[in-house]
Each structure stands twice: as C-alpha cells, then as structure tokens.
N, C-alpha and C. Protein backbone atom coordinates (compact mmCIF):
# COMPACT_ATOMS: atom_id res chain seq x y z
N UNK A 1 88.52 105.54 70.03
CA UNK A 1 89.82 106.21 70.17
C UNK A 1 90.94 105.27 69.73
N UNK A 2 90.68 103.96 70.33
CA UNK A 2 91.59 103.22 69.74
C UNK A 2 91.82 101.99 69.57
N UNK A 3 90.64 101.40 67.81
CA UNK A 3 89.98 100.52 67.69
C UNK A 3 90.39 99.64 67.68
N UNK A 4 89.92 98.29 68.33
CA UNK A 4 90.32 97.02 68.85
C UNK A 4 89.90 96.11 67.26
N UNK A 5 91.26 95.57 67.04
CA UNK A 5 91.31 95.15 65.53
C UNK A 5 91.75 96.20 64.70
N UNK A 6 91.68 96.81 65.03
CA UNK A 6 92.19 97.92 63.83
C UNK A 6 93.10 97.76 62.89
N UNK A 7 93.58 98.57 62.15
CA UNK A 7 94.61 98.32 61.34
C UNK A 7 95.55 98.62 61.49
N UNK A 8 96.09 99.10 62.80
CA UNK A 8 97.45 99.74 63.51
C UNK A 8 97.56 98.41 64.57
N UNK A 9 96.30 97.69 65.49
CA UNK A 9 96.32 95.96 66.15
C UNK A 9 97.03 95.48 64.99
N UNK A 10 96.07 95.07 63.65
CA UNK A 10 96.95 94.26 62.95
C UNK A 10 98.02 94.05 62.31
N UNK A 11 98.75 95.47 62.09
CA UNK A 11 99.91 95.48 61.23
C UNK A 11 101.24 94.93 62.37
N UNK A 12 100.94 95.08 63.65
CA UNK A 12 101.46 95.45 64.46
C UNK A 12 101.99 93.83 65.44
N UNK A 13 100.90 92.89 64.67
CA UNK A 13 100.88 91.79 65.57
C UNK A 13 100.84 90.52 64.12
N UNK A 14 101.09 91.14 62.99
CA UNK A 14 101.40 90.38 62.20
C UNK A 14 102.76 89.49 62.18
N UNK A 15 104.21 90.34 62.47
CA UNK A 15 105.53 89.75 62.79
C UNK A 15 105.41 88.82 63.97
N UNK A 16 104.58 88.60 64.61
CA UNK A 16 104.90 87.19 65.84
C UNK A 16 103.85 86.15 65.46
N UNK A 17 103.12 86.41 64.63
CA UNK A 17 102.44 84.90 63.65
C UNK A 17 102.80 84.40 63.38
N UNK A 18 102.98 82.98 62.70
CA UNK A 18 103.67 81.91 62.22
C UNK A 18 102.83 81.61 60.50
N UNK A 19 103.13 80.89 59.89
CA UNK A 19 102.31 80.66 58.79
C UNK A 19 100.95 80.14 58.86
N UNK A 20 100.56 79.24 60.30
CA UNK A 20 99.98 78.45 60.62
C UNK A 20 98.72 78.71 61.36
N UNK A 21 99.08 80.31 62.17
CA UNK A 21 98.66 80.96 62.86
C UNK A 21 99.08 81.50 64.50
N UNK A 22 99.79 80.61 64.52
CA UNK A 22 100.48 80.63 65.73
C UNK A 22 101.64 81.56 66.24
N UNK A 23 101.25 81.79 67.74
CA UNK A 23 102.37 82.69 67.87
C UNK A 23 103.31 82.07 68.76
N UNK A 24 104.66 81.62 68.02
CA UNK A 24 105.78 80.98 68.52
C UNK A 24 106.30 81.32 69.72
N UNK A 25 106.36 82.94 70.05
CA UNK A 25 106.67 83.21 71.09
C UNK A 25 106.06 83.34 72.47
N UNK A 26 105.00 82.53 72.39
CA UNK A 26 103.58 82.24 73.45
C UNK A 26 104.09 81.96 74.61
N UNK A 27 105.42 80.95 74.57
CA UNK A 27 106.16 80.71 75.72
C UNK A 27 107.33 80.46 75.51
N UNK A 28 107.91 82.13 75.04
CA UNK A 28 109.15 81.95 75.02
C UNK A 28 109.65 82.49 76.51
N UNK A 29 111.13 81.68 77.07
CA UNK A 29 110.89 82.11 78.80
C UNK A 29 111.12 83.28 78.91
N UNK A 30 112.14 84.30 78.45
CA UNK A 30 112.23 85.77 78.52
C UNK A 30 111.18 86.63 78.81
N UNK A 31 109.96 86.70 77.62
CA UNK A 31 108.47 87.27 77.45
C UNK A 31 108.24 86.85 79.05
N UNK A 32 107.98 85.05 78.78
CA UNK A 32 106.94 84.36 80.54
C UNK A 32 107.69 84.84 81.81
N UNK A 33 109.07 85.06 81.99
CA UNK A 33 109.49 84.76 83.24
C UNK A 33 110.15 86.13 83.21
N UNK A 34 110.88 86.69 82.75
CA UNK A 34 111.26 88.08 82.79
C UNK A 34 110.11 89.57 82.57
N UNK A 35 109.56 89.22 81.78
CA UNK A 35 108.67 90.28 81.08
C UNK A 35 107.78 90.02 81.95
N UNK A 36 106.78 88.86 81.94
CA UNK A 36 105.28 88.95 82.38
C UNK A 36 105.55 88.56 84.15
N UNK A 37 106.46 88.01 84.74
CA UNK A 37 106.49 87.81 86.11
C UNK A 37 107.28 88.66 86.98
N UNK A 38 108.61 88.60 86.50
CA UNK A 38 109.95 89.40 87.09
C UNK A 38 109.06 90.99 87.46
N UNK A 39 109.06 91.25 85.98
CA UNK A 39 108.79 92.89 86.42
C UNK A 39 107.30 93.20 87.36
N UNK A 40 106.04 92.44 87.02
CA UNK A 40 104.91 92.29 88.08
C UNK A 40 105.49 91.69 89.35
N UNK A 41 106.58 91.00 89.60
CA UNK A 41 106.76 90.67 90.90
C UNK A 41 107.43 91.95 91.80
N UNK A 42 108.47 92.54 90.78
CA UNK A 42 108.89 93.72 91.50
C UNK A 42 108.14 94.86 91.95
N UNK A 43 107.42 94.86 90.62
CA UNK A 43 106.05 96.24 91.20
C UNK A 43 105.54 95.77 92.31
N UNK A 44 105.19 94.69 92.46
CA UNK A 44 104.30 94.36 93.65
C UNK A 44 104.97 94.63 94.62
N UNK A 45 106.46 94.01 94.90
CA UNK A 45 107.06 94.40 95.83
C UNK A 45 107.55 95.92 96.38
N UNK A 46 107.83 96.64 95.34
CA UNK A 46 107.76 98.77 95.66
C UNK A 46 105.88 98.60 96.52
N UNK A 47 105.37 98.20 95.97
CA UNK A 47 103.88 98.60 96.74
C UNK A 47 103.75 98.33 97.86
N UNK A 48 104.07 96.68 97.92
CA UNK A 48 104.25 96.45 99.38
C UNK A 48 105.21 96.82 100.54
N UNK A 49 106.12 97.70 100.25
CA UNK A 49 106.98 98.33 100.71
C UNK A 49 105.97 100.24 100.86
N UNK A 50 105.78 100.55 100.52
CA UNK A 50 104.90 101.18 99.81
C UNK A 50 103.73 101.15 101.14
N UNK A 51 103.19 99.87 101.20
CA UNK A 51 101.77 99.76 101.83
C UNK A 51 102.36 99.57 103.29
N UNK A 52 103.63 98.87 103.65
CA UNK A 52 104.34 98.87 104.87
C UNK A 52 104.33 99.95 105.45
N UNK A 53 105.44 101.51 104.67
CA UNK A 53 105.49 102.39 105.01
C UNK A 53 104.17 103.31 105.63
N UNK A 54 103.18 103.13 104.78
CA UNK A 54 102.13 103.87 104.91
C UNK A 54 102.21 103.60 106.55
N UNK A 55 101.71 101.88 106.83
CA UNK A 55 100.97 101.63 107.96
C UNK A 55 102.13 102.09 108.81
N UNK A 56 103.21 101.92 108.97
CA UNK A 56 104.52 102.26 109.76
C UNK A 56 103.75 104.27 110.35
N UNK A 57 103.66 104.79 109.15
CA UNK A 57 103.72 106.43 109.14
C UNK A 57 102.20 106.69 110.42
N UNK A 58 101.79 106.02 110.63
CA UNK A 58 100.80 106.32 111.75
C UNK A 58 101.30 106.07 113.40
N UNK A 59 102.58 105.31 113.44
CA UNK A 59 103.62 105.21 114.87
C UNK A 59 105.17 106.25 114.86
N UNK A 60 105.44 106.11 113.37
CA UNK A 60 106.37 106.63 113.92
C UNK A 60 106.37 107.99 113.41
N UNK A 61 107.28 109.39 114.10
CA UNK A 61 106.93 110.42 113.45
C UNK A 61 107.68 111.07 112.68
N UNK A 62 109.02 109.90 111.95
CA UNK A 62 109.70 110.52 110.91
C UNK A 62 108.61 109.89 109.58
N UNK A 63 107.63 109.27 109.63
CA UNK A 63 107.09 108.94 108.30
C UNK A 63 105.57 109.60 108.35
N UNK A 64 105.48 110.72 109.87
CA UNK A 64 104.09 110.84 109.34
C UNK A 64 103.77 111.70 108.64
N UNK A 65 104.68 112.67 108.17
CA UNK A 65 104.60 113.59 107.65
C UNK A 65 104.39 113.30 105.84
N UNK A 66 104.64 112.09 105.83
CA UNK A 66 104.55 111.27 104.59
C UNK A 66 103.38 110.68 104.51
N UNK A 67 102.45 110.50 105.38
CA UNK A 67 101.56 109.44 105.56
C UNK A 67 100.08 109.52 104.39
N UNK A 68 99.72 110.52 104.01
CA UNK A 68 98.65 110.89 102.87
C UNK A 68 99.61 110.83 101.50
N UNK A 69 100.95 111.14 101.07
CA UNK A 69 101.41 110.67 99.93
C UNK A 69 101.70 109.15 100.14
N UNK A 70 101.72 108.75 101.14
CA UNK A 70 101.88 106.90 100.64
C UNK A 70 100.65 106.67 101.05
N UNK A 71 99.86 106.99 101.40
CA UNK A 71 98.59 106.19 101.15
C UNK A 71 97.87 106.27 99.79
N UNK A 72 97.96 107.71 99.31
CA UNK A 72 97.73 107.97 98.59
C UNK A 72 98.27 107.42 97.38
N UNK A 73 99.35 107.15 97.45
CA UNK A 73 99.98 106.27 95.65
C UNK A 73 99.63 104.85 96.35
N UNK A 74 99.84 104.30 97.24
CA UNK A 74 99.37 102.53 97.41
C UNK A 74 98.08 102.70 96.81
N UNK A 75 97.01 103.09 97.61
CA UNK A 75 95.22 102.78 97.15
C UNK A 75 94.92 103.02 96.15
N UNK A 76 95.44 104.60 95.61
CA UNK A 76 94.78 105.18 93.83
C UNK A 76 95.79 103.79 92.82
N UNK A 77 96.76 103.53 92.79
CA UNK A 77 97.65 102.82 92.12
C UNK A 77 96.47 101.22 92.44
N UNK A 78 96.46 100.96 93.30
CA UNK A 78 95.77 99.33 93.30
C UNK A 78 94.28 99.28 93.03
N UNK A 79 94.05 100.41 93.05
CA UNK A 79 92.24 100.64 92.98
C UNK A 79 92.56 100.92 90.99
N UNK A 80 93.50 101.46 90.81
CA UNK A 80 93.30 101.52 89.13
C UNK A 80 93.85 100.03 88.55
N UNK A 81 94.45 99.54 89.21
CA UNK A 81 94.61 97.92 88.60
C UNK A 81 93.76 97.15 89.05
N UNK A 82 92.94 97.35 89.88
CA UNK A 82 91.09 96.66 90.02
C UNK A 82 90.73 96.94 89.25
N UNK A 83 90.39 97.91 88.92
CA UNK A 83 89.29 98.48 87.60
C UNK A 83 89.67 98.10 86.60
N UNK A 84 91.16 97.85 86.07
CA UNK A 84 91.28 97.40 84.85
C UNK A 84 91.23 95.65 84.80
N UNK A 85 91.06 95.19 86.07
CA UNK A 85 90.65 93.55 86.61
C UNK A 85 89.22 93.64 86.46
N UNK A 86 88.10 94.15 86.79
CA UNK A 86 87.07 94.76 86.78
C UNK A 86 86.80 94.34 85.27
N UNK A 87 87.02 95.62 84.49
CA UNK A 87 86.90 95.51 83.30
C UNK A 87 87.06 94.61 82.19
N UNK A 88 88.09 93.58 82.97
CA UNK A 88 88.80 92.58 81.76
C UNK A 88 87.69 91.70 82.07
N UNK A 89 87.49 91.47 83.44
CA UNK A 89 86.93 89.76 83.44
C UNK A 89 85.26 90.34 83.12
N UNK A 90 84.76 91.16 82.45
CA UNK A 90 83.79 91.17 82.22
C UNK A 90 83.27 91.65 80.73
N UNK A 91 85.03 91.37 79.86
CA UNK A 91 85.27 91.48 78.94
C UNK A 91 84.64 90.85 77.68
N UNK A 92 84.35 90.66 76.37
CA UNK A 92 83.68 90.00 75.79
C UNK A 92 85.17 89.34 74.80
N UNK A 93 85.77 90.28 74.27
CA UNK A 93 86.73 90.05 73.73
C UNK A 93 88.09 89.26 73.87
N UNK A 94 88.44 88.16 72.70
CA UNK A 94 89.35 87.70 73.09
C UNK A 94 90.80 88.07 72.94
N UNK A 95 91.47 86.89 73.19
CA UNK A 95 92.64 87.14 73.10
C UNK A 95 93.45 86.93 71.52
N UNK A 96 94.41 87.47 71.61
CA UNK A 96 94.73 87.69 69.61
C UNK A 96 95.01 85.94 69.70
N UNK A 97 95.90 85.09 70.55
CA UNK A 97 96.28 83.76 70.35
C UNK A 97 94.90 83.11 69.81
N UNK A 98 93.54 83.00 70.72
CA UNK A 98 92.13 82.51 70.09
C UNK A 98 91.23 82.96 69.25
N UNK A 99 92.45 83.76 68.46
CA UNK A 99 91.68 84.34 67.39
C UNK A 99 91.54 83.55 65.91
N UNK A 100 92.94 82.90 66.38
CA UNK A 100 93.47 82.81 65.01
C UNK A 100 92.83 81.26 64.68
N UNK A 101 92.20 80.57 63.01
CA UNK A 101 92.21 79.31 62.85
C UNK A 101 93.08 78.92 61.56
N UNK A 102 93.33 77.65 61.95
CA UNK A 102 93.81 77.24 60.78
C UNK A 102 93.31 76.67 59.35
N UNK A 103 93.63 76.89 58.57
CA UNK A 103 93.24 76.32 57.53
C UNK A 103 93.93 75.77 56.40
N UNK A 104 93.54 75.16 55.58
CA UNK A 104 94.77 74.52 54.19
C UNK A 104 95.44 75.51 53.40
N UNK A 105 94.91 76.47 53.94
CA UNK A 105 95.79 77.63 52.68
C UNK A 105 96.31 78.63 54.32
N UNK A 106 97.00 78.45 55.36
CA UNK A 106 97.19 79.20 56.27
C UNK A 106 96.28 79.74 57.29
N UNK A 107 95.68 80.10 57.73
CA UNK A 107 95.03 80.73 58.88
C UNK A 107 94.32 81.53 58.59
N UNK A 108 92.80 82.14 59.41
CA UNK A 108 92.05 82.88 59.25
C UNK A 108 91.88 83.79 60.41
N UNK A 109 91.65 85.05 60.42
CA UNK A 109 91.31 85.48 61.73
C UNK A 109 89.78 85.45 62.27
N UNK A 110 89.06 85.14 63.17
CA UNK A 110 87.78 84.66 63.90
C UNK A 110 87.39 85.96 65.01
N UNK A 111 86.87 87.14 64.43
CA UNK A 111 86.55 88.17 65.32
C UNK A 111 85.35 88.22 65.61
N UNK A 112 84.82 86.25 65.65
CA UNK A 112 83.63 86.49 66.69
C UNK A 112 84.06 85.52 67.85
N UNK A 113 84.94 85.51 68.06
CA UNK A 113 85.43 84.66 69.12
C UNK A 113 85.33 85.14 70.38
N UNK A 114 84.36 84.23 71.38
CA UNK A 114 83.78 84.90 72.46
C UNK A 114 84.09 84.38 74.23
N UNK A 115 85.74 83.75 73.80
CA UNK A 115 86.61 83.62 75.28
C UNK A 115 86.71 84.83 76.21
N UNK A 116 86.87 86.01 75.58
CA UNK A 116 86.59 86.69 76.44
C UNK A 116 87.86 86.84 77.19
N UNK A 117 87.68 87.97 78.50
CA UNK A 117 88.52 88.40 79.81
C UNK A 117 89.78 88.76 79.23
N UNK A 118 89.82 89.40 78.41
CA UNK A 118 91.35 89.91 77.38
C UNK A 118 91.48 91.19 77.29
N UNK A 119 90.68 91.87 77.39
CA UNK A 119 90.33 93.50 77.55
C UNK A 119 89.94 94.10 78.22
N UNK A 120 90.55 95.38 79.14
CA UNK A 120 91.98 95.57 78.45
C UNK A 120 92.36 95.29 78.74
N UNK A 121 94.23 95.54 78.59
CA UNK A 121 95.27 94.77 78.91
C UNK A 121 95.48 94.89 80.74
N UNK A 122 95.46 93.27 80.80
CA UNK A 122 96.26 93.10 82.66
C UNK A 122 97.20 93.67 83.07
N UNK A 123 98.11 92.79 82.29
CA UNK A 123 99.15 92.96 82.45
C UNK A 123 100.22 94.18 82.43
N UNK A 124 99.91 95.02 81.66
CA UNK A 124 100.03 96.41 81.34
C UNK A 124 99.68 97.71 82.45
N UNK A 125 98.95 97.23 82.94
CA UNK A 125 98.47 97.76 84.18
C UNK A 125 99.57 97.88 85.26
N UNK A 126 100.17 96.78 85.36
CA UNK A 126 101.43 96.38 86.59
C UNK A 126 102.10 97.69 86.50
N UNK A 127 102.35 98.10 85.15
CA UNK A 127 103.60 99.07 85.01
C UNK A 127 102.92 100.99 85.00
N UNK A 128 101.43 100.72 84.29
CA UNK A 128 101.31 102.22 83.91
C UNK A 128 100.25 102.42 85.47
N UNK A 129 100.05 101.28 86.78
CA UNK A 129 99.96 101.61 87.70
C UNK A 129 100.87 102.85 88.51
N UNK A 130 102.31 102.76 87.89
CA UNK A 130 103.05 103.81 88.60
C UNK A 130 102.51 104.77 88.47
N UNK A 131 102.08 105.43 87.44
CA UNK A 131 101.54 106.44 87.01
C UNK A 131 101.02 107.74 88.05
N UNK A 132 100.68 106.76 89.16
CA UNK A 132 99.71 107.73 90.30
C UNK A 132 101.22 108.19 90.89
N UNK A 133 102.01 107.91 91.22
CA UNK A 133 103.61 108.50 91.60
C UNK A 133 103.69 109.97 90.65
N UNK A 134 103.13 109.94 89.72
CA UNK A 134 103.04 112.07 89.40
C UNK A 134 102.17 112.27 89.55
N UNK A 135 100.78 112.15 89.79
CA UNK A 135 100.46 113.02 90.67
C UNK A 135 100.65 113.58 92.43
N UNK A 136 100.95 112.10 92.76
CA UNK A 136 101.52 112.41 93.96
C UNK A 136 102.40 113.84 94.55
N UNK A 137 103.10 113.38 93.59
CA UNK A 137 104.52 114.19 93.39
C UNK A 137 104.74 115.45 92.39
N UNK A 138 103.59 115.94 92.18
CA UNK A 138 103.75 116.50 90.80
C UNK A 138 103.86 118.49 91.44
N UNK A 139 103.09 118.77 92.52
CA UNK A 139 103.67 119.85 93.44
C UNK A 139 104.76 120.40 94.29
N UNK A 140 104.72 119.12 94.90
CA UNK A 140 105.75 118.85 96.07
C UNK A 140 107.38 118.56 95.19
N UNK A 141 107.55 117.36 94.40
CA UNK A 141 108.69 117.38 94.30
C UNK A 141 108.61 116.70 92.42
N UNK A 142 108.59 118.17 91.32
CA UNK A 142 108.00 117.53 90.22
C UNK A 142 108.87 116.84 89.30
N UNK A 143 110.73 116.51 90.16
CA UNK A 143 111.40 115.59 89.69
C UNK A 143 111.34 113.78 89.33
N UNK A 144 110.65 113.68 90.64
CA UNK A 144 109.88 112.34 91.39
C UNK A 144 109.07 111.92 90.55
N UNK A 145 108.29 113.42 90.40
CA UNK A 145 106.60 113.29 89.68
C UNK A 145 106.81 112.85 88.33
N UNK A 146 107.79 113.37 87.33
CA UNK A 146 108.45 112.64 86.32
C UNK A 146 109.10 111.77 85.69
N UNK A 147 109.58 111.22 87.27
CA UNK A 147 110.48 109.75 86.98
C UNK A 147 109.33 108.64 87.23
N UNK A 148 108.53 109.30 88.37
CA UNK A 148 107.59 108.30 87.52
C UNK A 148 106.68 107.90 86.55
N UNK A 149 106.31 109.24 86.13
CA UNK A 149 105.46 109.44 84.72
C UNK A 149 106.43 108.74 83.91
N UNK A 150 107.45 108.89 84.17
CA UNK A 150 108.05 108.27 82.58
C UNK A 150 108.58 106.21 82.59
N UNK A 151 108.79 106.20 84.55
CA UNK A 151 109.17 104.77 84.44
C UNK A 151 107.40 103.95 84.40
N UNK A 152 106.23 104.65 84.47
CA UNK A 152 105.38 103.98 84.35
C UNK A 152 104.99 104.00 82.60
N UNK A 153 104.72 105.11 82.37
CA UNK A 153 105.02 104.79 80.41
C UNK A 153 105.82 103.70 80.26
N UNK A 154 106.93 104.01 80.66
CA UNK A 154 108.09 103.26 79.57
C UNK A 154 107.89 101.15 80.59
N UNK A 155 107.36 100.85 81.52
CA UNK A 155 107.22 99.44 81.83
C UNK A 155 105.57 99.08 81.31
N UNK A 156 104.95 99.91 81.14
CA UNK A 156 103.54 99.77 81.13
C UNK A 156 103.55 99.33 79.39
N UNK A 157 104.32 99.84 78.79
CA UNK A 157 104.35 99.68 77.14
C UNK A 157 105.48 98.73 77.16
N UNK A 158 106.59 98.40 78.12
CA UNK A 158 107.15 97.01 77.99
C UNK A 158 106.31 96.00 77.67
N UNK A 159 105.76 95.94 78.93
CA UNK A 159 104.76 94.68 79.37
C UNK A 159 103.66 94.50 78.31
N UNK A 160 103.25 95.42 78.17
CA UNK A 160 102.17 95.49 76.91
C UNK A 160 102.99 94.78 75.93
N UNK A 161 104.03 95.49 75.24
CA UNK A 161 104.63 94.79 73.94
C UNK A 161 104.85 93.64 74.22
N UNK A 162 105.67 92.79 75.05
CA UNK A 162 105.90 91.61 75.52
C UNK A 162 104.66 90.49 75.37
N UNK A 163 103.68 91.55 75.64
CA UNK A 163 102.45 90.28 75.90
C UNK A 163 101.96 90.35 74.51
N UNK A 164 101.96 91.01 73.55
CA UNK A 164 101.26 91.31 72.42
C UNK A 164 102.43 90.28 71.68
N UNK A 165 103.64 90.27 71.79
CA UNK A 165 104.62 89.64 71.34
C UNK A 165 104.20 88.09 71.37
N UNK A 166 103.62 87.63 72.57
CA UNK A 166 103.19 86.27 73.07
C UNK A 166 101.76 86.32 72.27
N UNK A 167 101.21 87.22 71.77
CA UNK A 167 99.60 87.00 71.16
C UNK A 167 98.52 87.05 72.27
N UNK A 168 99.00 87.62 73.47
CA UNK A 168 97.89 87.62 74.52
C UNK A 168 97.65 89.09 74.37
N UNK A 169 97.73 89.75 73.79
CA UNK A 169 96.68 90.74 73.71
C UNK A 169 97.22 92.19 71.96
N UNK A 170 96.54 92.96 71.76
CA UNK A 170 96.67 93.78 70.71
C UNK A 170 97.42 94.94 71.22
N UNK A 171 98.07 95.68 70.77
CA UNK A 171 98.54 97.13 71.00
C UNK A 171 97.35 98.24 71.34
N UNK A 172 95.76 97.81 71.04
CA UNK A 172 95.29 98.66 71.05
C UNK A 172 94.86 98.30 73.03
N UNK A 173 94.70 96.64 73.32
CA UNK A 173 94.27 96.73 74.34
C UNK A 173 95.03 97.42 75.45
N UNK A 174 96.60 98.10 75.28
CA UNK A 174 97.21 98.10 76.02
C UNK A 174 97.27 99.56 76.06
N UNK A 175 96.96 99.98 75.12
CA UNK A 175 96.77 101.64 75.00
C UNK A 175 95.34 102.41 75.94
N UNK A 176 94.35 101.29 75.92
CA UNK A 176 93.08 101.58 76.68
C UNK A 176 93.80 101.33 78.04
N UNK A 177 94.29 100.41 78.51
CA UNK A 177 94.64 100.23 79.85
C UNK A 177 95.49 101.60 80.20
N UNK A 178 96.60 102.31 79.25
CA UNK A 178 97.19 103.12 79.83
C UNK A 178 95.94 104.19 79.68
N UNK A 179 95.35 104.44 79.00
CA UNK A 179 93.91 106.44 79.26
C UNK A 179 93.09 105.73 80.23
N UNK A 180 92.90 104.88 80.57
CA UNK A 180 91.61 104.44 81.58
C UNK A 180 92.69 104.53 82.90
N UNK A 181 94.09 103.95 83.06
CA UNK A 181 94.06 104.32 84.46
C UNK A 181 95.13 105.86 84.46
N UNK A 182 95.51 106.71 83.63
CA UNK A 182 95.94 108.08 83.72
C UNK A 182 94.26 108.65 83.50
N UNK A 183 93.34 108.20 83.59
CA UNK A 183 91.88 109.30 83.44
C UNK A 183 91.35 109.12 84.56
N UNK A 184 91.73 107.59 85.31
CA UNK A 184 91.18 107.42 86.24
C UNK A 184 92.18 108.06 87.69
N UNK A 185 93.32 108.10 87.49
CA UNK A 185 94.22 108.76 88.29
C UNK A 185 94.08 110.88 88.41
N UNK A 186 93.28 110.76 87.02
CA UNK A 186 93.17 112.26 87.09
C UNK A 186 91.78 112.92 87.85
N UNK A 187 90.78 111.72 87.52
CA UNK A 187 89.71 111.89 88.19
C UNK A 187 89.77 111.94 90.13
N UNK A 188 90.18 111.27 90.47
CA UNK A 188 90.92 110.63 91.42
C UNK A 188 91.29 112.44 92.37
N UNK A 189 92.44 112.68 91.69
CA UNK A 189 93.38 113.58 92.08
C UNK A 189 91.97 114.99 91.69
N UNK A 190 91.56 115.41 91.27
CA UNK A 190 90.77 116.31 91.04
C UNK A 190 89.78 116.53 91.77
N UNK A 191 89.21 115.18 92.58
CA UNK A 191 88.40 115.16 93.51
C UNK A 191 88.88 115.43 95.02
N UNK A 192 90.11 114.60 95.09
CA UNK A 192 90.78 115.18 96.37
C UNK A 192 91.56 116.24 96.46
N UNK A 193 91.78 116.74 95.30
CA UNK A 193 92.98 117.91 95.49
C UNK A 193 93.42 118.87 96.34
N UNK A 194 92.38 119.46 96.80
CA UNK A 194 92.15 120.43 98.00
C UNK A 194 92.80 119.33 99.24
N UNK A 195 92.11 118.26 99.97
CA UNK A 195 92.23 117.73 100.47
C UNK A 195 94.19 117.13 100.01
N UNK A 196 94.68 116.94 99.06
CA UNK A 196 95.99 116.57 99.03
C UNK A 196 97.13 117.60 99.05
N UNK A 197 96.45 118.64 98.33
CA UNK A 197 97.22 119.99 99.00
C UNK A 197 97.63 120.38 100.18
N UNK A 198 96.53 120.43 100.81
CA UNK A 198 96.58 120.59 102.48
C UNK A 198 97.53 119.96 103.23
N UNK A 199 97.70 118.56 103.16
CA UNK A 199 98.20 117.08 103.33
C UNK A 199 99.83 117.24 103.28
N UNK A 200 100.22 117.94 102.18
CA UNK A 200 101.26 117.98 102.07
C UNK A 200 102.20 119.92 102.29
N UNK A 201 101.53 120.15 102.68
CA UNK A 201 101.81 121.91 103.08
C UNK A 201 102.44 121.59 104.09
C-alpha cells in the first residue's frame, strides 16, 4: 500500500540530504526539542489528565457518567501506540540516516542495512494516537469527534515530517503508523460498539 523506499520515500527525503549523505538537520533544536519532545510531552500530558479523570470518574458522580468515554480514549489510544512500539522494535528496517554511505563521487543508498527498530514510525504515533477521540465522540458529540480526527491527522503528519526532515524515518513509515492505528482503532470500536453505545445512552 505504501512501499517503503519507494519513489514517493525518495523524492520526498531527497531535500534534507547533504552532498555527502548526510542529513544536516539530524539535530537541528526546533525538529529535537519542539517537534520530537514538546509536542510528545504534551500528548502525554492530555492522557495523563485523561487517565486521572478516568480513575477520579469511579468516586465522584459528576465524572461518572463520563467514565467508559475516558477510559475508553486513555487504553484504545495507548494500546495503539504499543502496537506501533511492538512493531518497530521488531522491525528489520532501518532508519533513512543509516542508510546512507559515502563515497568519492557522493553517497550511495544501502537498502540492506539491517539496524533495524525504524518501522513504523514512533514518533508519529504520539499525534495520530488522538485519533481514538472520534470514535469516542463520533455519536455523542460529532463536533469533538472531528476536532479530533483532524488535530490527530494534522500532529501525527507534523511529527512524521519533522522526523523524516531529521532522516529518522521515510514518509512512507509514517503513513503505515497512521492505517495501522485508525484500523486498529476501528477494529477496536466495532468489537465494543454495542457495549459503547449503551455506555453512553
């Protein structure tokens, strides 16, 4: 669906190469400290706020009526960024930075390079984790359900670009991370549905 190396990876990750092979912007601080930390630190923090509420919604009884939609986006949301942890570290494929060698006439690319734990994208995950926020929300209140469909697209393909920018991963790995956890969020929701319907009536 959406081949790793391809010719949409490479056209795509050619502008942050160097002549040499290198990608200059590997540690530039914006990408490291804004892009790849700032915004994973904040997600983490909505969750854990998130995972607070949940446990709160079993004492008190203005949150219990909430208590299966926040459990429900904490666990499906962290159980789909396992799986894509899951998946990476048992990855074969590397990363675009250890791909590249040098040579007297410029650089070669090495697509048997077998570092590994690069696929799919981690990092990418942080953001298209929101994702489970529409289904949550996608009956009950399908304004919600859209702000987060769209703020998890639109950080999930930040983070992705950012890191692809640094050479830690391809456009294609970041595209698998977003259908594996919206397939895995759909699977998810299809199995409980009855059960989340109810929940929220």
């Amino acid at each position: 669906m959406f081949p790793v190396g391809g010719a949409i990876d490479m056209q795509l990750i050619y502008p942050w190469i160097d002549s040499a092979g290198n990608f200059p912007l590997k540690n530039n601080w914006f990408l490291v400290e804004i892009n790849h930390k700032l915004i994973k630190h904040l997600v983490i923090g909505f969750f854990v706020i998130i995972l607070l509420s949940w446990i709160a919604s079993f004492k008190f009884d203005q949150l219990k009526a909430f208590k299966w939609q926040l459990g429900y986006l904490f666990w499906v949301s962290v159980l789909s960024t396992v799986l894509i942890g899951l998946l990476k570290s048992h990855s074969a494929h590397a990363c675009p930075w250890s791909m590249t060698e040098s040579t007297a006439f410029g650089y070669v690319w090495d697509f048997s390079a077998t570092q590994g734990h690069c696929f799919p994208g981690g990092h990418a995950s942080t953001g298209f984790s929101l994702l489970t926020g529409f289904f949550v929300f996608r009956k009950s209140n399908p304004k919600i359900a859209y702000f987060f469909l769209c703020l998890g697209l639109v950080l999930g393909f930040i983070t992705g670009w950012g890191q692809m920018m640094r050479g830690a991963h391809f456009l294609s790995h970041n595209l698998w991370t977003g259908w594996i956890i919206y397939t895995f969020n759909l699977l998810v929701y299809r199995i409980f549905y009855n059960k989340f319907r109810t929940a929220i009536q």
